[in-house]
N, C-alpha and C. Protein backbone atom coordinates (compact mmCIF):
# COMPACT_ATOMS: atom_id res chain seq x y z
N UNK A 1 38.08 -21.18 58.89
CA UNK A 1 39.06 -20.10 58.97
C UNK A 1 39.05 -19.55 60.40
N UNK A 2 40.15 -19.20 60.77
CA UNK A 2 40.28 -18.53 62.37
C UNK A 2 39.76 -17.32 62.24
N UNK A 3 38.94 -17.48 63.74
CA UNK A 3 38.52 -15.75 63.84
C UNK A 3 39.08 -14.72 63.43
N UNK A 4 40.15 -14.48 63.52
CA UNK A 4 41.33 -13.00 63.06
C UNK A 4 41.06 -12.95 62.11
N UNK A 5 41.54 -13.94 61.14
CA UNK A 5 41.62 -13.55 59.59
C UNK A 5 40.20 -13.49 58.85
N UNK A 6 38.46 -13.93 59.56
CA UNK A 6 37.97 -13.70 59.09
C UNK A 6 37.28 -12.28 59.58
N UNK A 7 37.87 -11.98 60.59
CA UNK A 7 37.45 -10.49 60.94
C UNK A 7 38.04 -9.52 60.34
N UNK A 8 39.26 -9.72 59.57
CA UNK A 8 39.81 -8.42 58.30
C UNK A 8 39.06 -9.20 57.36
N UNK A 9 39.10 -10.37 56.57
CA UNK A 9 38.09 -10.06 55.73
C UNK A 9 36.50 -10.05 55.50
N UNK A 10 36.20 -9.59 56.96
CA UNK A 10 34.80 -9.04 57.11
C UNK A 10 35.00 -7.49 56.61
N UNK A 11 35.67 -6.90 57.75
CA UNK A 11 35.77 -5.80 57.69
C UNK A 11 36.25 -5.14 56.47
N UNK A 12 37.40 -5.91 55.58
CA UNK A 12 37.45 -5.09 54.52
C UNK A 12 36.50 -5.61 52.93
N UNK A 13 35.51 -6.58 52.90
CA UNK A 13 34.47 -6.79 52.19
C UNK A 13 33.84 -5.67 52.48
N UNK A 14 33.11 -5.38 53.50
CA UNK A 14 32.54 -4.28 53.63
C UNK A 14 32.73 -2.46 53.16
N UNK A 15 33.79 -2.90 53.28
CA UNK A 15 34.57 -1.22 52.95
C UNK A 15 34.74 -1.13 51.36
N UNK A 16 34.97 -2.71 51.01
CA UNK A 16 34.69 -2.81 48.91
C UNK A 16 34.04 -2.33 48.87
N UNK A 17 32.33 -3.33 49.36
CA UNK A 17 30.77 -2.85 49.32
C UNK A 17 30.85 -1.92 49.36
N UNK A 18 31.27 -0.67 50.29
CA UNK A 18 30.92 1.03 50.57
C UNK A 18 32.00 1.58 49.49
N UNK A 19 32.44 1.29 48.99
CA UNK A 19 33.59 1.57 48.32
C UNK A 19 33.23 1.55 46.91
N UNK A 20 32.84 0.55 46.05
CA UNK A 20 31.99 0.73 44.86
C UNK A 20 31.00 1.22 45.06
N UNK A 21 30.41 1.11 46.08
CA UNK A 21 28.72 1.74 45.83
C UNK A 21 28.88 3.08 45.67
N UNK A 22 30.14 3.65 46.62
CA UNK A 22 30.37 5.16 47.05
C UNK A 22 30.86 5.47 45.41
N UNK A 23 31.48 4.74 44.44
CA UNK A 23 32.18 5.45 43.46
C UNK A 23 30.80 4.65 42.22
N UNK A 24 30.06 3.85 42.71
CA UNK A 24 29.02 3.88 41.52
C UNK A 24 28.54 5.52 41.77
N UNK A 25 27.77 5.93 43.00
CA UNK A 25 27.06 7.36 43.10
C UNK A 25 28.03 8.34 43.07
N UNK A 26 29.01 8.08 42.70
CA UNK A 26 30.22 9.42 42.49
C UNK A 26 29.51 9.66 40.39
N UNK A 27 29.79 8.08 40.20
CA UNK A 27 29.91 8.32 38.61
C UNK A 27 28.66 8.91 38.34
N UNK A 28 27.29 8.27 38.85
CA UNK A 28 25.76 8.28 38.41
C UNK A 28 25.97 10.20 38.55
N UNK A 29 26.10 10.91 39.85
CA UNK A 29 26.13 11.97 39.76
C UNK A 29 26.59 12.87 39.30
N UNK A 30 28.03 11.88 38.47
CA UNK A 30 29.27 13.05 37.78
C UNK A 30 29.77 14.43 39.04
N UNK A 31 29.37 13.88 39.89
CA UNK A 31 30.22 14.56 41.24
C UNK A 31 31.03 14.04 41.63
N UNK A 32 32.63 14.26 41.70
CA UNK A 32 33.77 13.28 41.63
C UNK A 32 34.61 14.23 43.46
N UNK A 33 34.00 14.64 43.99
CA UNK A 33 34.33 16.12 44.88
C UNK A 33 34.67 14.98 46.09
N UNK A 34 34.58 13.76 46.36
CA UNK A 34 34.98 12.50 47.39
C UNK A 34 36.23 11.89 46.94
N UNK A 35 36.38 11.91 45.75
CA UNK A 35 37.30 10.89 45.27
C UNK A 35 38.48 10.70 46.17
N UNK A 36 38.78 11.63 47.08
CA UNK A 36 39.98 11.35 47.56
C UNK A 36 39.67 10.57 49.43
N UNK A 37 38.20 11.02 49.66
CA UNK A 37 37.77 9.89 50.53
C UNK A 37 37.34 8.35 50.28
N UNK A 38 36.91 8.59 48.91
CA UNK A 38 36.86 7.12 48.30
C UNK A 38 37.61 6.57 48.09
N UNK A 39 38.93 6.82 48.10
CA UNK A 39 40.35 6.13 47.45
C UNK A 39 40.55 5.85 48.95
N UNK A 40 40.68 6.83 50.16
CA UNK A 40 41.31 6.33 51.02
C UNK A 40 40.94 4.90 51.82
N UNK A 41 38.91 4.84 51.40
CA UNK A 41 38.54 3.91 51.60
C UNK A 41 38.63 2.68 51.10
N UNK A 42 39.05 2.74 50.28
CA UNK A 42 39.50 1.68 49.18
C UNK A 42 40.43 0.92 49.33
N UNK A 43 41.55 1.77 49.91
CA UNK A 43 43.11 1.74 50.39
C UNK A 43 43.00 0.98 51.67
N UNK A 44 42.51 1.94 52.50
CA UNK A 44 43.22 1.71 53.71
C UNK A 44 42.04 0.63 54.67
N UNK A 45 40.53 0.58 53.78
CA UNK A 45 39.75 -0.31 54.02
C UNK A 45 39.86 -1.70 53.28
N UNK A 46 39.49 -1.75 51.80
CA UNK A 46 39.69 -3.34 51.71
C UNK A 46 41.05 -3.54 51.30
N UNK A 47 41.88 -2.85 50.73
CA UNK A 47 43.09 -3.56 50.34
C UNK A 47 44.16 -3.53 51.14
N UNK A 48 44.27 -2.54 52.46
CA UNK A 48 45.19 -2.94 53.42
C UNK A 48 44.43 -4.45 54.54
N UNK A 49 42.94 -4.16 54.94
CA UNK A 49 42.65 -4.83 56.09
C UNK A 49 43.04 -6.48 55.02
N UNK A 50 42.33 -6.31 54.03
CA UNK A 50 42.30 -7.77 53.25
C UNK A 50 43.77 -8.19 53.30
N UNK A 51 44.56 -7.40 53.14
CA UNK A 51 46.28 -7.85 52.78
C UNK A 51 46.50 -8.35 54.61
N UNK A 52 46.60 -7.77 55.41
CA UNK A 52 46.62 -8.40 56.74
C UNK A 52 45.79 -9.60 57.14
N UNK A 53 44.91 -9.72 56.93
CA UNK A 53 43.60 -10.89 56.94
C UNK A 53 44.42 -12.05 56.09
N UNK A 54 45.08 -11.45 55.08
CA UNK A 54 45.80 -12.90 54.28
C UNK A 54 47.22 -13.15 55.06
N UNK A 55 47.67 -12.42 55.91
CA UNK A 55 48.97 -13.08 55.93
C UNK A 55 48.34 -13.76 57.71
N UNK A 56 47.39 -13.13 58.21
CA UNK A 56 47.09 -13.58 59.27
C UNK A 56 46.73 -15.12 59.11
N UNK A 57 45.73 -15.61 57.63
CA UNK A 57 45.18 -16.63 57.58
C UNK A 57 46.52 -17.74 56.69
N UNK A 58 47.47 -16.83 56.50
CA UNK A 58 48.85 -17.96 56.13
C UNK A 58 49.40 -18.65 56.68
N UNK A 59 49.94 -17.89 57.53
CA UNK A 59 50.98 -17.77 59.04
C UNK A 59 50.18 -18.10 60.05
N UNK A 60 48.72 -18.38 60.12
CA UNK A 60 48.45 -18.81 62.04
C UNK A 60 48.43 -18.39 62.89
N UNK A 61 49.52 -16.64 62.87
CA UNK A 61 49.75 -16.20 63.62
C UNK A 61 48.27 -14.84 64.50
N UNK A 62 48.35 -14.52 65.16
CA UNK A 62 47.30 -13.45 65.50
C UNK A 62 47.29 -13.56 67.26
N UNK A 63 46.74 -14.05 67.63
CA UNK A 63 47.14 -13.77 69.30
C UNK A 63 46.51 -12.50 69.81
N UNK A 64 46.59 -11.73 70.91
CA UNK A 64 46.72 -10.46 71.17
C UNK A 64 46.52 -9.43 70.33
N UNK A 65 47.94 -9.30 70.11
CA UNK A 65 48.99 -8.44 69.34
C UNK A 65 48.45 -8.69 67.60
N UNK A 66 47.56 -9.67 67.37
CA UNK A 66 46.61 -9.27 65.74
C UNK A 66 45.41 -9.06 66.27
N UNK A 67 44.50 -9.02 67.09
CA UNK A 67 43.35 -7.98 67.92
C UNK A 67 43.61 -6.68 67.91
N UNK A 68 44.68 -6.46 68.43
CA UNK A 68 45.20 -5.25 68.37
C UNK A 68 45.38 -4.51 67.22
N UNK A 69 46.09 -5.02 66.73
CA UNK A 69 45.88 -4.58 65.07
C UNK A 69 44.93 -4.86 64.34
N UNK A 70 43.65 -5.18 64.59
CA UNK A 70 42.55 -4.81 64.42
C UNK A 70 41.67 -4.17 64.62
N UNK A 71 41.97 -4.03 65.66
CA UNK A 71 41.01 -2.72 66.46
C UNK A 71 41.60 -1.48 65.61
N UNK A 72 42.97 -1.79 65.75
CA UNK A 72 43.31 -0.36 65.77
C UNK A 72 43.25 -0.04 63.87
N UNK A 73 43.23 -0.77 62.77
CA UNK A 73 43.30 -0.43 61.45
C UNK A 73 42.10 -0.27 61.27
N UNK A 74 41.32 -1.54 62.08
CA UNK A 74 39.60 -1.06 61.27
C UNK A 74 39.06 0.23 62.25
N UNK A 75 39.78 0.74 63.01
CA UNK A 75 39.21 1.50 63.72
C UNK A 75 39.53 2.95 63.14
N UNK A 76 40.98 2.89 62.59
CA UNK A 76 41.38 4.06 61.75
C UNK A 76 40.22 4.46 60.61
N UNK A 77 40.71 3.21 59.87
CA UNK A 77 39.21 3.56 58.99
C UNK A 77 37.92 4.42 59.30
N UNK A 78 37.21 3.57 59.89
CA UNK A 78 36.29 3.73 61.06
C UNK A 78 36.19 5.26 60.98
N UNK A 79 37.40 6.04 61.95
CA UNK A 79 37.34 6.97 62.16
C UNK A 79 37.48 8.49 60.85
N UNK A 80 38.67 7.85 59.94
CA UNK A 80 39.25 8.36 58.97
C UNK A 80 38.03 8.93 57.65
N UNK A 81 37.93 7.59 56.96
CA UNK A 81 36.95 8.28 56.22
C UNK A 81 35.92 9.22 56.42
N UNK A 82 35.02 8.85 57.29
CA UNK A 82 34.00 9.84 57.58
C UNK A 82 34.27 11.28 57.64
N UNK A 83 35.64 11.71 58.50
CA UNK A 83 36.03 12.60 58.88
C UNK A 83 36.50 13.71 57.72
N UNK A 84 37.08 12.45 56.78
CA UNK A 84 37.93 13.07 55.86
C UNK A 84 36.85 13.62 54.99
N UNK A 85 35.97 12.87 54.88
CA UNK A 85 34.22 13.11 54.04
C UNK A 85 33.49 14.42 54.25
N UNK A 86 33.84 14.52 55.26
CA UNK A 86 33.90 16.07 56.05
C UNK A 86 34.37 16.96 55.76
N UNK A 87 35.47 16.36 56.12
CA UNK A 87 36.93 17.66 55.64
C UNK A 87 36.68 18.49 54.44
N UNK A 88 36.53 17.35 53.24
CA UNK A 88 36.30 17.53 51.75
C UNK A 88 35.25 18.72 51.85
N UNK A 89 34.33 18.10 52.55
CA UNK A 89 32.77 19.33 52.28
C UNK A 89 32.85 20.54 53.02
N UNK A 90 34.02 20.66 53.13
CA UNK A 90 34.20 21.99 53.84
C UNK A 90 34.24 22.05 55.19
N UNK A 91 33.73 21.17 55.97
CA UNK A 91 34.30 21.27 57.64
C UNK A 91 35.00 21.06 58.17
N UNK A 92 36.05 22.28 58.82
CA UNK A 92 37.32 22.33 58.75
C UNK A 92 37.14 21.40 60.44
N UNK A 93 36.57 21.30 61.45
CA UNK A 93 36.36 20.57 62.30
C UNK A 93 36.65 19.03 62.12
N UNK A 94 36.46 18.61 61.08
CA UNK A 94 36.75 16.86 60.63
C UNK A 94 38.28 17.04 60.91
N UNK A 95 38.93 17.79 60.53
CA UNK A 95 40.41 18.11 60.48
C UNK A 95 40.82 16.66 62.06
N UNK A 96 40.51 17.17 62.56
CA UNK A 96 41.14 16.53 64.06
C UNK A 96 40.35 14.93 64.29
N UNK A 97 39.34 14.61 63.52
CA UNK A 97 39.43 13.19 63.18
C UNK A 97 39.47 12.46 62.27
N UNK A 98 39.69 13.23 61.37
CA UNK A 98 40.80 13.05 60.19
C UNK A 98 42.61 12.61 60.62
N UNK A 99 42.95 13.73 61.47
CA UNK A 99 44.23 13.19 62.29
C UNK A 99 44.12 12.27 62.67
N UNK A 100 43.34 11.80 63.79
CA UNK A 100 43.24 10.69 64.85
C UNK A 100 42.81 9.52 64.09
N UNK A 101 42.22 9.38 63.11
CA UNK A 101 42.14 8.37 62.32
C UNK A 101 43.14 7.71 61.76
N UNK A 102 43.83 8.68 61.38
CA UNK A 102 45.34 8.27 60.84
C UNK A 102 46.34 7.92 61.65
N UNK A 103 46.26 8.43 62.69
CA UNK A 103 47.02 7.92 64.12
C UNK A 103 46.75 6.43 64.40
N UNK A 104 45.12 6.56 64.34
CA UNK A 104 45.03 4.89 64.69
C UNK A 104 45.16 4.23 63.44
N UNK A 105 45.39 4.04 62.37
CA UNK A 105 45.88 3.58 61.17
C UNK A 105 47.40 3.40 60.97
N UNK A 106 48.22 4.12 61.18
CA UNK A 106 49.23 4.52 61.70
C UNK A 106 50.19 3.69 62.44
N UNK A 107 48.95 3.84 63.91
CA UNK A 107 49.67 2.49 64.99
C UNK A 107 48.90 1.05 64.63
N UNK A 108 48.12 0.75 63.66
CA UNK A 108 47.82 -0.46 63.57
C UNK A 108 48.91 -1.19 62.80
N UNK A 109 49.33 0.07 62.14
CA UNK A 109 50.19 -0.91 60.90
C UNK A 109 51.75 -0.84 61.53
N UNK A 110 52.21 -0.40 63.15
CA UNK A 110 53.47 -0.52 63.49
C UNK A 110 52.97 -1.55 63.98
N UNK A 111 51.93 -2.55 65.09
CA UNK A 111 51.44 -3.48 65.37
C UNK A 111 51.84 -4.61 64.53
N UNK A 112 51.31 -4.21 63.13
CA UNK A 112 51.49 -5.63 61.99
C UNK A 112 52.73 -5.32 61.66
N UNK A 113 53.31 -4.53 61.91
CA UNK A 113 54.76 -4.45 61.07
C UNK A 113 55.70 -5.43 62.55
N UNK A 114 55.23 -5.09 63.95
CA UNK A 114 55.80 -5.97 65.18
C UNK A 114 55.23 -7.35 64.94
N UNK A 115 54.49 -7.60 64.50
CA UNK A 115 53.90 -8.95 64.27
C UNK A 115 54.38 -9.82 62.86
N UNK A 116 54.40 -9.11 61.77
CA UNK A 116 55.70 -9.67 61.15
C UNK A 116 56.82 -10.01 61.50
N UNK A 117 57.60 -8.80 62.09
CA UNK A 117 58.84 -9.07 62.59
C UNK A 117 59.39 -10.56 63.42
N UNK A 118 58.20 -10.39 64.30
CA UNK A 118 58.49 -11.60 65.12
C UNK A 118 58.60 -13.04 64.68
N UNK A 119 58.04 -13.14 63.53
CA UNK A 119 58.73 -14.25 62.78
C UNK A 119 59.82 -14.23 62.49
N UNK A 120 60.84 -13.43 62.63
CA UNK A 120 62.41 -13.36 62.50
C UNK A 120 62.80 -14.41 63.71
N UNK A 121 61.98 -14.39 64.68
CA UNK A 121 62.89 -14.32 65.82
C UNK A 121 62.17 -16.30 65.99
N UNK A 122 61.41 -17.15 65.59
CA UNK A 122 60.89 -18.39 65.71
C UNK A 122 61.93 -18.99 65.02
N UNK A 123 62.25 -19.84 65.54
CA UNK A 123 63.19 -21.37 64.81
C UNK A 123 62.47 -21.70 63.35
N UNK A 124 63.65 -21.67 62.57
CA UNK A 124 63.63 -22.36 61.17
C UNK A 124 62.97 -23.43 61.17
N UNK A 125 61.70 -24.13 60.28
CA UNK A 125 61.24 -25.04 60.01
C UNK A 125 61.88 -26.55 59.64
N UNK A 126 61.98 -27.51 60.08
CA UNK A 126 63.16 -28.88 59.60
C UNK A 126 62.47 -28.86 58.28
């Protein structure tokens, strides 16, 4: 498999892993007070990076411009959850990398949305 596509599904295996483990110790504790950082991790870690990782490893395509959109989605993450993990527990300070997380989440996915596109623009297959 090409590097790209196995670097989203590195990155979003990992975020499963943190992702069940985080909602096994949600259940064991009957403290459910994350759930909405756990979902985002869930979301925007394995089932967006994994959904890009598959069309990367369909299509061939990646170059640049799918680096880029890697940096920048696993980096949202990256930044997002933790922040938001924060947020939840009361520190209103996460607030602003909570934003910026989503910013870079944000611009990763106008990246993949330019990187789709551009298959509009390649010659039809004979």
């Amino acid at each position: 498999m090409p590097r790209l596509p196995l670097a989203f599904f590195s990155a979003a295996t990992l975020c499963a892993l943190g992702g069940m483990t985080w909602g096994v110790i949600m259940a064991a504790s009957n403290d459910h007070g994350m759930m909405p950082a756990h979902a985002h991790l869930n979301l925007m870690g394995w089932a967006t990076l994994a959904l890009m990782g598959g069309f990367y490893a369909l299509t061939g395509k990646g170059g640049r411009l799918g680096w880029v959109n890697f940096a920048l989605s696993a980096g949202g993450v990256v930044v997002t959850i933790p922040s938001l993990a924060l947020l939840l527990a009361g520190n209103k300070a996460a607030e602003a990398g909570a934003t910026a997380g989503s910013l870079l989440a944000l611009l990763g996915m106008l990246v993949f949305l330019v990187v789709v596109f551009s298959g509009w623009r390649e010659p039809k297959a004979a």
